[in-house]
Each structure stands twice: as C-alpha cells, then as structure tokens.
Protein backbone atom coordinates (compact mmCIF):
# COMPACT_ATOMS: atom_id res chain seq x y z
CA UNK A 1 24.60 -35.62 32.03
CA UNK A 2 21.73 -35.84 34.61
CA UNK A 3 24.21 -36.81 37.08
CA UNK A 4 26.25 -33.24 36.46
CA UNK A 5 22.70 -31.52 36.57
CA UNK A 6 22.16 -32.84 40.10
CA UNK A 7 26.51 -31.80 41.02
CA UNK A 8 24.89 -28.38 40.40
CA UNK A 9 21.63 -28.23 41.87
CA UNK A 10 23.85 -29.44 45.20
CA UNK A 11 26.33 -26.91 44.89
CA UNK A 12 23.90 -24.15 44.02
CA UNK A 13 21.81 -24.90 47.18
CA UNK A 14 25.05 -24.55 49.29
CA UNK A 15 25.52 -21.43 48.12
CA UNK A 16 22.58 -20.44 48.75
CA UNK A 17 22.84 -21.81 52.71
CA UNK A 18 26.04 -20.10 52.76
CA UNK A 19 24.96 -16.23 51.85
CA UNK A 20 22.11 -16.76 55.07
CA UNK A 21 24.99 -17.66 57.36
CA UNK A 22 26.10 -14.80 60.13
CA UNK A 23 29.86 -13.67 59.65
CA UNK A 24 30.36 -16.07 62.95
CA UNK A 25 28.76 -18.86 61.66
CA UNK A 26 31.23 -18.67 58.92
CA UNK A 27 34.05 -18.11 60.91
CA UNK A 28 33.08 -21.40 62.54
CA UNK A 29 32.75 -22.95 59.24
CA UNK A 30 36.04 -22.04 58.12
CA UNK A 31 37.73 -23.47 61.09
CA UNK A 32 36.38 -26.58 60.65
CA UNK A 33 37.29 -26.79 57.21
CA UNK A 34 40.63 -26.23 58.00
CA UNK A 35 40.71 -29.03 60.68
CA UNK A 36 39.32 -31.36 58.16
CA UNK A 37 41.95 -30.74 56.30
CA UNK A 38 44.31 -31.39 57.97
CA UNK A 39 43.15 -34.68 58.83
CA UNK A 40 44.15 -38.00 56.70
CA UNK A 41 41.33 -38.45 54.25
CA UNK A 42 40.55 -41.89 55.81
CA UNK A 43 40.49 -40.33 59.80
CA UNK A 44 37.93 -37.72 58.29
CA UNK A 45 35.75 -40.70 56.51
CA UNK A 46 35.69 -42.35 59.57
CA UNK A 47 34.76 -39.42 62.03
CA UNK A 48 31.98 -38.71 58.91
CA UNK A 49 30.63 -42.15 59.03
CA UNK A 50 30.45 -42.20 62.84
CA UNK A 51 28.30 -38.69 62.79
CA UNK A 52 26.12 -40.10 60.14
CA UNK A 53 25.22 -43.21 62.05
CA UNK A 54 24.99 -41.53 65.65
C-alpha cells in the first residue's frame, strides 16, 4: 500500500511540473519522448544510466 501512496505522490508532482512548463518546453518534451521510444528499452537504460552517473 505505502508503496502505491508514494507511485502517486510521484506522479502527482509531475503533473504539477508539467502545467508550469511553456508550450515550447513541452514541445521539446514531447520530442524526446518520442525518441525514447523509439529506442530498444535496453539502448535507453543505458543512455539513462550514463546521464545519471555523468
């Protein structure tokens, strides 16, 4: 249970980030959803990981 409380806390927060954000800011987000997408799932972990560590 707590750990579905915390699922929504996260997702409410990004919602919240999300109404502040300029119409190009989410045009840029949008792209790179798409791209990440498109990747393989393991190509997108990896280019994840390396951004988290840099």
């Amino acid at each position: 249970m707590e750990k579905e409380y915390q699922m929504t806390t996260v997702l409410k927060y990004v919602e919240i980030l999300d109404e502040d954000l300029s119409f190009k800011e989410k045009k840029i987000r949008d792209s790179v959803l798409r791209y990440i997408k498109r990747m393989k799932k393991s190509d997108a972990n990896a280019v994840f990981l390396e951004k988290l560590l840099a």
